[in-house]
C-alpha atoms as a PDB file:
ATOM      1  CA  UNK A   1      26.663 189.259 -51.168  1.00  0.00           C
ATOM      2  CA  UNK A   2      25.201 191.746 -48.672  1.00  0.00           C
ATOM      3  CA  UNK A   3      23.919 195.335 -49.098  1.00  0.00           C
ATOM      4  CA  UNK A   4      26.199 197.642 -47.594  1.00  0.00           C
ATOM      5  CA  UNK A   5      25.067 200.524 -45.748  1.00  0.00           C
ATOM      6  CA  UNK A   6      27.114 203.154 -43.605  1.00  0.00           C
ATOM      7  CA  UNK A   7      27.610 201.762 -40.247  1.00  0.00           C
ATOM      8  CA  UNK A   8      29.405 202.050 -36.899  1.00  0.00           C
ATOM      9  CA  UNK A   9      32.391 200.267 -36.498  1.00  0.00           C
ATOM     10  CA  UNK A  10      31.611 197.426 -33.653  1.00  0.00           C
ATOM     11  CA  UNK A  11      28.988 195.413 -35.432  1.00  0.00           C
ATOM     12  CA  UNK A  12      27.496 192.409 -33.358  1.00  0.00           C
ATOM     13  CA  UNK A  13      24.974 190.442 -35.812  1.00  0.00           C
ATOM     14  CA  UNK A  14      22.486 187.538 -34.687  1.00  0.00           C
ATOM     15  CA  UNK A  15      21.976 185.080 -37.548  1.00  0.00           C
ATOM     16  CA  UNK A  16      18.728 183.595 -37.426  1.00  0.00           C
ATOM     17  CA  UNK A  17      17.406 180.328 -39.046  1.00  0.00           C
ATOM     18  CA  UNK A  18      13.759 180.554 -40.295  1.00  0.00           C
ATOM     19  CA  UNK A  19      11.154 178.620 -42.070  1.00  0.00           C
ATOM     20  CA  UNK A  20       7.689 179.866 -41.818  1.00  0.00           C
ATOM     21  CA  UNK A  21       7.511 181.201 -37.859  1.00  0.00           C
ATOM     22  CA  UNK A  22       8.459 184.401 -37.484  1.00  0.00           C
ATOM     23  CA  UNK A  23       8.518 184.164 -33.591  1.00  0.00           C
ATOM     24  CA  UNK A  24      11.735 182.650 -33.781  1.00  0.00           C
ATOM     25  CA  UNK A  25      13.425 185.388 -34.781  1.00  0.00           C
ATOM     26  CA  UNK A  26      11.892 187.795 -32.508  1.00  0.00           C
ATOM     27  CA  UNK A  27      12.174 185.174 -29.490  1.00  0.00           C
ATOM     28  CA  UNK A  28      15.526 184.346 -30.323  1.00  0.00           C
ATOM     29  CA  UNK A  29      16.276 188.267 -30.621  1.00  0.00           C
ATOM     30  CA  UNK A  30      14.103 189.226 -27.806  1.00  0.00           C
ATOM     31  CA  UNK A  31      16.134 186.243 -25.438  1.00  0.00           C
ATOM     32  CA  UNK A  32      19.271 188.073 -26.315  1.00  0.00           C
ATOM     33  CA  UNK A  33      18.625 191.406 -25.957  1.00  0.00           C
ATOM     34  CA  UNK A  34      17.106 190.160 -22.349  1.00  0.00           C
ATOM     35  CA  UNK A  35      20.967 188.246 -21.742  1.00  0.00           C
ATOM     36  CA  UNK A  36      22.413 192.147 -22.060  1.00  0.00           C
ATOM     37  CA  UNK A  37      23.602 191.319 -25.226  1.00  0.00           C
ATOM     38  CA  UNK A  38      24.413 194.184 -28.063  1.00  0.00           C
ATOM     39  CA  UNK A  39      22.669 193.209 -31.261  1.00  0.00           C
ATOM     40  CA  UNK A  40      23.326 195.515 -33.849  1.00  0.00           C
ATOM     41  CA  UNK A  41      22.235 193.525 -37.083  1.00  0.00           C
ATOM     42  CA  UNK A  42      19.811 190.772 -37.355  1.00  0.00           C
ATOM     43  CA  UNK A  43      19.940 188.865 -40.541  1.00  0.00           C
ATOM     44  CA  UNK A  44      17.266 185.741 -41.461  1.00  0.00           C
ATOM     45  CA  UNK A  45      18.621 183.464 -43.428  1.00  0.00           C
ATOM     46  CA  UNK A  46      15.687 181.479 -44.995  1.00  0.00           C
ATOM     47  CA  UNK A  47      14.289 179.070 -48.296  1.00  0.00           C
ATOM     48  CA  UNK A  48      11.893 180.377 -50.532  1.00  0.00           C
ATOM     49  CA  UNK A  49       9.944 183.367 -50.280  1.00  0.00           C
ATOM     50  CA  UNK A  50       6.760 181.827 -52.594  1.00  0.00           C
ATOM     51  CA  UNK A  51       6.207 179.676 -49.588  1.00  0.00           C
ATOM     52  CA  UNK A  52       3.418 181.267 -48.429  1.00  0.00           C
ATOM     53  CA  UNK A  53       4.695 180.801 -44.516  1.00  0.00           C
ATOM     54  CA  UNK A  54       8.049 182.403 -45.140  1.00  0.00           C
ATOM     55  CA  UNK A  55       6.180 185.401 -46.884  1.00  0.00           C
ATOM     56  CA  UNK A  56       4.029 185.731 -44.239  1.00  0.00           C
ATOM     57  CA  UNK A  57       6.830 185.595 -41.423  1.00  0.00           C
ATOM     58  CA  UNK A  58       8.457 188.177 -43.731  1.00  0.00           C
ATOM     59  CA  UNK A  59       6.159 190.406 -44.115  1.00  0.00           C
ATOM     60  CA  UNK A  60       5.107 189.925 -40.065  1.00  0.00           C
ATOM     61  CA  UNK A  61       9.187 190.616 -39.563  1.00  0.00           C
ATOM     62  CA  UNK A  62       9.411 193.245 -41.575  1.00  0.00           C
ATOM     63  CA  UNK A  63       6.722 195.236 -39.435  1.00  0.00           C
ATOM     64  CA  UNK A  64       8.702 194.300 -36.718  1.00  0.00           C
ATOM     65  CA  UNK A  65      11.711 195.776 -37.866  1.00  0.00           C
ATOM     66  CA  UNK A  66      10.016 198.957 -39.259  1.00  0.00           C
ATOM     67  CA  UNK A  67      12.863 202.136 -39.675  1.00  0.00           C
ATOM     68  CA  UNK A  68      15.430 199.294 -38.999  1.00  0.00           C
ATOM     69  CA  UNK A  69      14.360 199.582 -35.073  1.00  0.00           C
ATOM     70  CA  UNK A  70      12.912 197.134 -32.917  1.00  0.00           C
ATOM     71  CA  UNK A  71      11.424 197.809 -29.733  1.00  0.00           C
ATOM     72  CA  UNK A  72      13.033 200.898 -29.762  1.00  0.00           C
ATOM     73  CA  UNK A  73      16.757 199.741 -30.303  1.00  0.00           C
ATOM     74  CA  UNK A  74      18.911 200.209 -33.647  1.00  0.00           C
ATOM     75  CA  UNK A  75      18.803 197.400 -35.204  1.00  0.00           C
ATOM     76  CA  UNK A  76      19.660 196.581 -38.835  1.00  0.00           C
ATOM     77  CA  UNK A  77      17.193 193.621 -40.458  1.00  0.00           C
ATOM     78  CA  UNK A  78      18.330 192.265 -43.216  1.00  0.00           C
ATOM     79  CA  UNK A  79      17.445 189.032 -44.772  1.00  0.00           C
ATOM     80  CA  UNK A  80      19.497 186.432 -47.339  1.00  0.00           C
ATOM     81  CA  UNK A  81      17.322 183.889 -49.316  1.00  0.00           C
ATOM     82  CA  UNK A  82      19.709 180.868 -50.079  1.00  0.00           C
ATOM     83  CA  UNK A  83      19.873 180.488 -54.173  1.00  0.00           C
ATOM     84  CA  UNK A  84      21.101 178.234 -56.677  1.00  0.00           C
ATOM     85  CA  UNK A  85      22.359 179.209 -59.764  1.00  0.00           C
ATOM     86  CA  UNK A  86      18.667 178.647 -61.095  1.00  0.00           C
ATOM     87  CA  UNK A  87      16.974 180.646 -58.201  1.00  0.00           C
ATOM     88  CA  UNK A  88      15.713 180.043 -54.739  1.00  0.00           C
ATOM     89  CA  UNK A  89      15.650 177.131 -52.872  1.00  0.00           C
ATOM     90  CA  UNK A  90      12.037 176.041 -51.638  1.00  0.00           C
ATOM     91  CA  UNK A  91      13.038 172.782 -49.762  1.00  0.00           C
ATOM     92  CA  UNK A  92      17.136 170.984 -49.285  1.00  0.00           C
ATOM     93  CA  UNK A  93      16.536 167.730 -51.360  1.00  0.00           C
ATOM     94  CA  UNK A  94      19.563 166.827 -52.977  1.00  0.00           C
ATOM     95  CA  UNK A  95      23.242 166.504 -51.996  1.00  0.00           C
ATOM     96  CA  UNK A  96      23.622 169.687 -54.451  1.00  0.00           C
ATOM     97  CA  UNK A  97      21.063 171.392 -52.227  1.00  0.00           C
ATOM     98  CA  UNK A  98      23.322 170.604 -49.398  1.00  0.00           C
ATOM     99  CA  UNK A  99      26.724 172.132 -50.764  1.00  0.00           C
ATOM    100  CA  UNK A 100      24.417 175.093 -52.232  1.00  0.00           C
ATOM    101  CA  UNK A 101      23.511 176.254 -48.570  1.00  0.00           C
ATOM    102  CA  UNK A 102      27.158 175.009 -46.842  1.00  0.00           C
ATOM    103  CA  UNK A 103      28.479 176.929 -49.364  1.00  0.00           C
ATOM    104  CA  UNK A 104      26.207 180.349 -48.648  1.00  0.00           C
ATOM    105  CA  UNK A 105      26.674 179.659 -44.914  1.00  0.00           C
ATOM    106  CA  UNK A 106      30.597 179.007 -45.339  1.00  0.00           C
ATOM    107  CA  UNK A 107      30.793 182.595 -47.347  1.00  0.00           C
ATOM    108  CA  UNK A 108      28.259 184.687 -45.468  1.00  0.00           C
ATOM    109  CA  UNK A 109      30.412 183.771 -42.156  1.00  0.00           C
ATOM    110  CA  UNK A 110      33.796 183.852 -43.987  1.00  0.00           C
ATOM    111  CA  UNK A 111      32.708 187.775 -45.425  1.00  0.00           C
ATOM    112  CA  UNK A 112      30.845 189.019 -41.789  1.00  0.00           C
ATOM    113  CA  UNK A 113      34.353 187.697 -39.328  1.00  0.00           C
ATOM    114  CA  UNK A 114      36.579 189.436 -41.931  1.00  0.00           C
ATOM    115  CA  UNK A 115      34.695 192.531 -41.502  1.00  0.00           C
ATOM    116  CA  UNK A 116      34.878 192.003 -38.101  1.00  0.00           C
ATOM    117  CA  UNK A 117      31.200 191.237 -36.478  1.00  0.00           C
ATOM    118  CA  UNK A 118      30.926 189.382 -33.762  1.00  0.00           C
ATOM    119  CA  UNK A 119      28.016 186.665 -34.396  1.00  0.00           C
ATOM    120  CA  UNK A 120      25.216 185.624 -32.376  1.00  0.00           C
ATOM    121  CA  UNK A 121      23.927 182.380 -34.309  1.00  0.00           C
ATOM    122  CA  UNK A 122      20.314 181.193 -33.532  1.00  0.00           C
ATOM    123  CA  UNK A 123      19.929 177.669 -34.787  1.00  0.00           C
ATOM    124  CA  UNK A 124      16.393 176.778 -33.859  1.00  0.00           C
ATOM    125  CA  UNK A 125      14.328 178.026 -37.344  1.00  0.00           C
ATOM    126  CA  UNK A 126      13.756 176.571 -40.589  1.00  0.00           C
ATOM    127  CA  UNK A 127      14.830 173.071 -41.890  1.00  0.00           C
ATOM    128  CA  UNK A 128      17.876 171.385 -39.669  1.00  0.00           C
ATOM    129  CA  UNK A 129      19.675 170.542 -42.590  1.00  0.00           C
ATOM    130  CA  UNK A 130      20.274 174.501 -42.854  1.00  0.00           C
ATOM    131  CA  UNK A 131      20.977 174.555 -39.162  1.00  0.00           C
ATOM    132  CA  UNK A 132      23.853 171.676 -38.911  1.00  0.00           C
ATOM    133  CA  UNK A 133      25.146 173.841 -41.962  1.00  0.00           C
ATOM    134  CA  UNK A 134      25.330 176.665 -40.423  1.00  0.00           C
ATOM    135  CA  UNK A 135      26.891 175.182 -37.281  1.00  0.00           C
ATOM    136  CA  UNK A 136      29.712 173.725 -39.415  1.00  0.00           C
ATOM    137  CA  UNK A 137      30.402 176.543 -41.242  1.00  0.00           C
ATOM    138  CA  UNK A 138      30.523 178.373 -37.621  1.00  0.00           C
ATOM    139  CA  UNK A 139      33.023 175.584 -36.546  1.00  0.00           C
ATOM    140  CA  UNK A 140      35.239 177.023 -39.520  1.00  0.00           C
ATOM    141  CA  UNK A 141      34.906 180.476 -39.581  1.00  0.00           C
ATOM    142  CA  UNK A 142      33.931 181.611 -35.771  1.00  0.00           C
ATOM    143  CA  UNK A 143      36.123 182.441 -32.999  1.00  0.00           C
ATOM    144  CA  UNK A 144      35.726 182.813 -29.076  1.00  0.00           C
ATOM    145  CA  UNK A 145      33.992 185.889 -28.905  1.00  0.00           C
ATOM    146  CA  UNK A 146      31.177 184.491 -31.302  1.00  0.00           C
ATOM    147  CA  UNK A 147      28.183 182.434 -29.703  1.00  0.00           C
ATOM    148  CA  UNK A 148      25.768 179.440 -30.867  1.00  0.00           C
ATOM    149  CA  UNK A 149      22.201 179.356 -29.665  1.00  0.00           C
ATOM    150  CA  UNK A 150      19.131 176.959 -29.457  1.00  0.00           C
ATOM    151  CA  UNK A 151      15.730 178.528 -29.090  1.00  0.00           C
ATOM    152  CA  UNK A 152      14.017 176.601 -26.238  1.00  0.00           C
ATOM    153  CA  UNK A 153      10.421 177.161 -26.237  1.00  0.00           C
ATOM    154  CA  UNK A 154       7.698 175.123 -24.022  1.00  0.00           C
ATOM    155  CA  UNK A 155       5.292 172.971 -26.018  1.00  0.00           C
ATOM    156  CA  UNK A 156       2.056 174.679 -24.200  1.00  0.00           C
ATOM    157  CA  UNK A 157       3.457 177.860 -25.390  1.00  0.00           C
ATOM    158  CA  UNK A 158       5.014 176.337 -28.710  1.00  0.00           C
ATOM    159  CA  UNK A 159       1.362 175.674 -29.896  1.00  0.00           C
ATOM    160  CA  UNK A 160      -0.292 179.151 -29.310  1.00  0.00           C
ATOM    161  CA  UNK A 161       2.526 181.177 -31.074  1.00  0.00           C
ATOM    162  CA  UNK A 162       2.627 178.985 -33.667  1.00  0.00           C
ATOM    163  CA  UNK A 163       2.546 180.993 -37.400  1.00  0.00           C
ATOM    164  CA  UNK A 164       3.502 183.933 -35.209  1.00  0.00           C
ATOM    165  CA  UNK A 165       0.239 184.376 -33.635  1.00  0.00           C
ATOM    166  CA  UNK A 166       2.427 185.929 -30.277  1.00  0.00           C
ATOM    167  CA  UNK A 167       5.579 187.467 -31.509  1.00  0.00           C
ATOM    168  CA  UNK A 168       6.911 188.462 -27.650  1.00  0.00           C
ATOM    169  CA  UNK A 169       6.637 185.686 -25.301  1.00  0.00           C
ATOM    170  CA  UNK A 170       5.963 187.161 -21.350  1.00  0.00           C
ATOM    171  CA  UNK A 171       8.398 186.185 -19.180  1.00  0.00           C
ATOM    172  CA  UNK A 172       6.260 183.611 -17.362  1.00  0.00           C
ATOM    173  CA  UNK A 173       5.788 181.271 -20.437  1.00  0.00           C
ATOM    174  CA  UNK A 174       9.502 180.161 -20.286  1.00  0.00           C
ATOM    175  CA  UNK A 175      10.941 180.871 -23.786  1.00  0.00           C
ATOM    176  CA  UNK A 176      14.642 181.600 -23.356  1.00  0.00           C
ATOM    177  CA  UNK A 177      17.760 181.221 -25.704  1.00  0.00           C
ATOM    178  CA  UNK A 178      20.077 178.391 -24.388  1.00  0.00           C
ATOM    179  CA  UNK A 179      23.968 178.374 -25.367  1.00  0.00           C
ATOM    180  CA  UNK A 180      25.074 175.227 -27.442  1.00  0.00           C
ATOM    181  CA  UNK A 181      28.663 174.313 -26.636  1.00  0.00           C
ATOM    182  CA  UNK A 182      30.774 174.491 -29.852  1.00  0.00           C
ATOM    183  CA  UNK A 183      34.304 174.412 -30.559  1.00  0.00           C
ATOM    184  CA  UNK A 184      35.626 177.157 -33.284  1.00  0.00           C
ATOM    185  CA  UNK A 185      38.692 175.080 -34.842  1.00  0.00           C
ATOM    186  CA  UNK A 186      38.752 177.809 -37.496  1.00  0.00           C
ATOM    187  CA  UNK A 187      40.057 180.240 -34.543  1.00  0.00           C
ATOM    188  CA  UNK A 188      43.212 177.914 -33.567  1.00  0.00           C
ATOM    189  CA  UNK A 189      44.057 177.488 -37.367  1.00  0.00           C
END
């Protein structure tokens, strides 16, 4: 499912929900780093890329994560566009929608814990449909040392960085990541 590359062995990855604002990721990321926690691998999961929004948060992330850096820490991007057998998902419409991205969510957790990442999961991006999927998926497949996170970001503030006009919020404007209480059955099963 994932490209493999040669890496070290303690990987900590932040999973990031995104529709078409790509200063979610890097507020999310940026609110993390800020906490004192070790990021190693960021990975967007997103809809369609022929949405012109998600291919211009993208592109603006890709920039961002130039040489697999980002403001000058190691950081592996990588990003996995949810897909039904017949291609990409632009919008979650149907029930079959629904078990397509459970299903990606369920796997790409199931295949990151078993290599043994510890997981960071932003849930404030994109459509909520592929947040609460995530989340459940998390309930399954996450243990104690993994974390869930909402993306609080003040509605003055909200407005100007909207379509990632400001990438990097200053301190004063009051974005911050908040921890969402969560219960990993999967860890006592």
């Amino acid at each position: 499912m994932l490209e493999r590359r040669s890496l070290p062995q303690e990987r900590t990855t932040a999973i990031i929900t995104m529709g078409g604002q790509a200063q979610v990721v890097t507020f999310s990321l940026d609110g993390l780093l800020e906490q004192g926690e070790s990021v190693t691998d960021v990975l967007v999961l997103h809809l369609s890329p022929d949405d012109p929004r998600v291919r211009r948060a993208l592109s603006q992330l890709s920039t961002e994560f130039a040489g697999d850096r980002y403001r000058g820490h190691p950081v592996l991007f990588r990003r996995l566009l949810i897909r039904a057998e017949e291609g990409p998902l632009d919008a979650i419409r149907t029930a079959r929608d629904a078990e397509v991205v459970w299903a990606v969510a369920r796997d790409l957790l199931a295949e990151l814990k078993q290599e043994g990442h510890r997981l960071h999961l932003c849930i404030a991006g994109g459509p909520r449909l592929l947040a609460l999927t995530l989340v459940t998926a998390a309930m399954l497949h996450c243990d104690h040392r993994d974390r869930l996170w909402h993306l609080y970001t003040p509605r003055e503030f909200l407005e100007k960085a909207r379509e990632g006009a400001i990438l990097h919020a200053p301190p004063e404007a009051g974005v911050r990541v908040v921890p969402v209480p969560f219960a990993p059955w999967g860890a006592y099963f």
